[in-house]
Protein backbone atom coordinates (compact mmCIF):
# COMPACT_ATOMS: atom_id res chain seq x y z
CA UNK A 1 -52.87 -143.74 -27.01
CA UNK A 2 -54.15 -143.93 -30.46
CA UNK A 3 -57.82 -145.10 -31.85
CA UNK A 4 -58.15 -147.18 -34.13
CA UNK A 5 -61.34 -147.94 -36.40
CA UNK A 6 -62.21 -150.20 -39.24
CA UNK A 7 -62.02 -148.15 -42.37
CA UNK A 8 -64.01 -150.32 -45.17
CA UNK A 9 -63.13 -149.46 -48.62
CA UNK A 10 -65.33 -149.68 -51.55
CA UNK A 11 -64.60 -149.11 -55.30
CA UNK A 12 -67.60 -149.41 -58.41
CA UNK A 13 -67.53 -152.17 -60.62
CA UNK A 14 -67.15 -150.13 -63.71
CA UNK A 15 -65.24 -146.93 -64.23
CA UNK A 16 -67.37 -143.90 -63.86
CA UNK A 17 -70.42 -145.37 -62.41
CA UNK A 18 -70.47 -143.55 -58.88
CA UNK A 19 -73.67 -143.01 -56.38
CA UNK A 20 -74.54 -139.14 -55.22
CA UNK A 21 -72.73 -137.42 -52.52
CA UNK A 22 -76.05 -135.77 -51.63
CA UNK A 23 -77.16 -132.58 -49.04
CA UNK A 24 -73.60 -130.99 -48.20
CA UNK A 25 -71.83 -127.12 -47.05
CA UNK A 26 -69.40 -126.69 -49.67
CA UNK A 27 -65.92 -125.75 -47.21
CA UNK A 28 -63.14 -123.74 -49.26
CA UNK A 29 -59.51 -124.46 -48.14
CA UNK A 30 -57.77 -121.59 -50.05
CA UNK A 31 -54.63 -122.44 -47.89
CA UNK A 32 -53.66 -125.89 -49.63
CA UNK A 33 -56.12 -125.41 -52.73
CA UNK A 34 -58.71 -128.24 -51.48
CA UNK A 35 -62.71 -128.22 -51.45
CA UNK A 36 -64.41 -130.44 -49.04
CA UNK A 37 -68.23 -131.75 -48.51
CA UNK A 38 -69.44 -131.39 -44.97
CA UNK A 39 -72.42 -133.46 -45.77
CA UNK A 40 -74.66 -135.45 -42.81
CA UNK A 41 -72.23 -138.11 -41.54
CA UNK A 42 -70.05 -138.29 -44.32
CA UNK A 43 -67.43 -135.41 -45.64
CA UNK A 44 -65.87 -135.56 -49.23
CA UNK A 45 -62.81 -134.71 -50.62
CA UNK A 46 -63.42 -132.62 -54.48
CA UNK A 47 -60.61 -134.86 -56.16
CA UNK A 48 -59.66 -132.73 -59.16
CA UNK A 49 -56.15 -133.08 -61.43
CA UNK A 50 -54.07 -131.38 -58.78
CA UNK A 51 -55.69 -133.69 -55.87
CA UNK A 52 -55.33 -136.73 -57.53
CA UNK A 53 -51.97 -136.35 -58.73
CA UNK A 54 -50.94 -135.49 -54.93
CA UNK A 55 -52.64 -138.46 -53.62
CA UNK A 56 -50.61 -140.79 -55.80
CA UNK A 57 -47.25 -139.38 -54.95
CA UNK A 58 -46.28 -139.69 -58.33
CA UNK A 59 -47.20 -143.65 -58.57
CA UNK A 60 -49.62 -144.64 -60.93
CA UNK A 61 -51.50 -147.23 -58.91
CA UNK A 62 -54.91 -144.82 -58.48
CA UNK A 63 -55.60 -142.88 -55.46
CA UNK A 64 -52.16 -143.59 -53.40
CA UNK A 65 -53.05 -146.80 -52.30
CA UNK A 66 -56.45 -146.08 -51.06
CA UNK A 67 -59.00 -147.85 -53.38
CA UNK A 68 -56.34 -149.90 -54.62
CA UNK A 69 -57.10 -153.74 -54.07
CA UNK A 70 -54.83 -155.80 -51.52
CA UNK A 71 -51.77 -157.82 -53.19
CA UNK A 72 -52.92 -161.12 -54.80
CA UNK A 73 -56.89 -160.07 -54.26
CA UNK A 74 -58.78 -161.27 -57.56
CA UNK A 75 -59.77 -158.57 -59.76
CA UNK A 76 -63.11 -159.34 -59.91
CA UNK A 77 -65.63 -161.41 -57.76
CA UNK A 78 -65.92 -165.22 -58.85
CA UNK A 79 -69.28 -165.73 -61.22
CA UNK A 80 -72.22 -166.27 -59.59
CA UNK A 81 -72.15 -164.81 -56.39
CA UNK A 82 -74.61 -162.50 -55.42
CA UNK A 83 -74.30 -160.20 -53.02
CA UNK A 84 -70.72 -160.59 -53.34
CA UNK A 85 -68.55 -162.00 -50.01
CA UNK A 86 -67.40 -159.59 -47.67
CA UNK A 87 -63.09 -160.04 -47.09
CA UNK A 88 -62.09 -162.15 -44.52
CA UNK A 89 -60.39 -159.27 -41.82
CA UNK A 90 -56.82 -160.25 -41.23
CA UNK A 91 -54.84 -159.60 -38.47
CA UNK A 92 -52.43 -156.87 -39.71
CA UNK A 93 -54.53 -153.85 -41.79
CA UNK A 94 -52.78 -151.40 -42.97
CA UNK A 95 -53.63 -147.87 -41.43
CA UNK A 96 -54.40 -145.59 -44.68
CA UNK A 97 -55.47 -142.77 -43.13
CA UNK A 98 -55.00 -140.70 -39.88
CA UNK A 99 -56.10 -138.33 -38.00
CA UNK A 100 -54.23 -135.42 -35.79
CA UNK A 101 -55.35 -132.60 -33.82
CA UNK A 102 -54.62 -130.47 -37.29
CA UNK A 103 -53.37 -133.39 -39.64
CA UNK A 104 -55.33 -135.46 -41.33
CA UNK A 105 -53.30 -138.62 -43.29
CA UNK A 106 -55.44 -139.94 -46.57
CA UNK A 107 -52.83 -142.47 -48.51
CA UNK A 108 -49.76 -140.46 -49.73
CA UNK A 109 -51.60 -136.99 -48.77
CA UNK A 110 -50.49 -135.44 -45.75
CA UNK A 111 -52.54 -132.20 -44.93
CA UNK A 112 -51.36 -129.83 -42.46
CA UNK A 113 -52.80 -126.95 -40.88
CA UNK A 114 -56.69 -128.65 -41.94
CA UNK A 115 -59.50 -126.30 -41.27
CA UNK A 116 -61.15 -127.40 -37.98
CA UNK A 117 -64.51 -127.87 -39.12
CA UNK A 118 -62.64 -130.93 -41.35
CA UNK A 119 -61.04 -132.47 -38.32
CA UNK A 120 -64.04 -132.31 -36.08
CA UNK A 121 -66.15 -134.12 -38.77
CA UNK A 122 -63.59 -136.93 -38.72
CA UNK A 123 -63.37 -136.80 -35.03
CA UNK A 124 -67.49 -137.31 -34.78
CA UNK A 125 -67.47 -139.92 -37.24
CA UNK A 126 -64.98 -142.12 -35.49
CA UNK A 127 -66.63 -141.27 -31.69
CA UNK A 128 -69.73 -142.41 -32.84
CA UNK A 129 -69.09 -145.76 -35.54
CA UNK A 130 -67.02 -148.96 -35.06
CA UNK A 131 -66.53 -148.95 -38.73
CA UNK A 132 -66.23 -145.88 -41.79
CA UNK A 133 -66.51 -146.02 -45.44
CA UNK A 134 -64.36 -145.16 -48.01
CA UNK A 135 -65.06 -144.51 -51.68
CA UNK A 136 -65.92 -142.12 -54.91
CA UNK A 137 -69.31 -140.25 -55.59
CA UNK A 138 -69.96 -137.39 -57.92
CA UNK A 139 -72.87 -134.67 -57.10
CA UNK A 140 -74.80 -133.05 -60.06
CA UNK A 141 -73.96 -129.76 -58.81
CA UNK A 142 -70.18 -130.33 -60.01
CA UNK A 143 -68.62 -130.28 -63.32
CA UNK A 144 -69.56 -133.80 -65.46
CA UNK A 145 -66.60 -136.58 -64.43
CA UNK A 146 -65.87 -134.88 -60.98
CA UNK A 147 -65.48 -137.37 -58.55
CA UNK A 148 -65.49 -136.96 -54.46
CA UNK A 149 -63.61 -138.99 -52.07
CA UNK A 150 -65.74 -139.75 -49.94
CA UNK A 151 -65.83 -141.03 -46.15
CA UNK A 152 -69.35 -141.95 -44.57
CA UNK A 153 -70.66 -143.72 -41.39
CA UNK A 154 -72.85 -145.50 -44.25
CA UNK A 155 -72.51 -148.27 -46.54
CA UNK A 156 -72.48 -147.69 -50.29
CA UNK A 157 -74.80 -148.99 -52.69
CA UNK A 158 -73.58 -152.13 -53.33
CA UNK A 159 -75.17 -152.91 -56.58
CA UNK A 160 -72.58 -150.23 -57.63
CA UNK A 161 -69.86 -151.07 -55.52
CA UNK A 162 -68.05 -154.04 -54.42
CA UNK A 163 -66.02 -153.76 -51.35
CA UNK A 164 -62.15 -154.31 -50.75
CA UNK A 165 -59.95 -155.42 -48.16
CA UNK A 166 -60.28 -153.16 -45.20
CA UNK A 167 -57.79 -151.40 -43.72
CA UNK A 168 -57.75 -148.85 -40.97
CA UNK A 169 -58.39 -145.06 -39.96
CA UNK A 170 -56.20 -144.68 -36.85
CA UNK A 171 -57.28 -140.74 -34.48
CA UNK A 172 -54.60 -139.51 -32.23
CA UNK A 173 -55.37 -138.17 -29.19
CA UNK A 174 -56.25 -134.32 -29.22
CA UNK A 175 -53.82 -131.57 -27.54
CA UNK A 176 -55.15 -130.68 -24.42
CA UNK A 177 -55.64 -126.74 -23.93
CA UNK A 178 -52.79 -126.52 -21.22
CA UNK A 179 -49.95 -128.23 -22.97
CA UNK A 180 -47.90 -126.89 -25.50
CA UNK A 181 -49.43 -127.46 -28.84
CA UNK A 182 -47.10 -129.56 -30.99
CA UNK A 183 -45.45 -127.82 -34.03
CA UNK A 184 -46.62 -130.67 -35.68
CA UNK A 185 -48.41 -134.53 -35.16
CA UNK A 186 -46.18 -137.13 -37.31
CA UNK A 187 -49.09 -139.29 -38.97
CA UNK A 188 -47.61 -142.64 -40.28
């Protein structure tokens, strides 16, 4: 059976403005050309040209989907409301991202074979919160405009960000060590 959490997506007011990543392992995946943040409770995703362009599948509607707002949401929260309104949850969320024993599902990017250490962060997050995060920091460490996707057991700052219509992070069940690994978990 598959487990299903809320996955609450957040995106900045204005372009470029982004809150730290903060303490992380940097994790080299020289296998699919990815860098990820193991950070406390939260990992990040280094989303540089060739990352990007993979999470949008060729569509131009920013990261695949996943800080995209919902069809018909305003653009921008009505004047005068402060802190803004969090969305009403509807019945059918979308599932943007999964997780396998060795997949892991973000939008349009399907990575196979992840490094373990990637997987087993995900794994912890969703054992041990009801709800994730989803959005973009930067770290000073990091070239000037680099952003990180980022997914945290903790709200962002939300005089930076304002948050979208949630969606879900859905974990398959892990292989158990005396069955047959699968060639390969179908995430969609």
């Amino acid at each position: 059976m598959t487990d299903a959490r809320l996955l609450r997506r957040h995106r900045a007011y204005f372009e470029g403005w982004a809150q730290a990543f903060g303490q992380h392992d940097l994790l080299r995946d020289p296998t699919q050309g990815l860098r990820w943040l193991l950070g406390d409770a939260q990992l990040g995703l280094m989303l540089d040209r060739s990352v990007r362009a993979r999470l949008r599948g060729g569509s131009d509607d920013g990261l695949g989907g996943l800080l995209a707002d919902a069809p018909g949401a305003p653009a921008a929260e009505p004047a005068g409301l402060w802190p803004p309104r969090r969305p009403v949850l509807t019945p059918a969320l979308p599932a943007l991202a999964d997780v396998g024993t060795e997949t892991l599902r973000l939008g349009r990017l399907t990575l196979r074979h992840c490094p373990a250490r990637v997987v087993q962060t995900v794994r912890a997050m969703l054992a041990a919160q009801p709800e994730l995060h989803l959005y973009e920091t930067y770290h000073l460490r990091y070239p000037s405009g680099t952003r990180i996707l980022t997914l945290s057991d903790r709200a962002p700052l939300r005089l930076i960000y304002r948050e979208l219509s949630p969606a879900l992070i859905r974990s398959a069940p892990q292989a158990t060590p005396t069955a047959a690994p699968p060639r390969e978990l179908a995430c969609a």
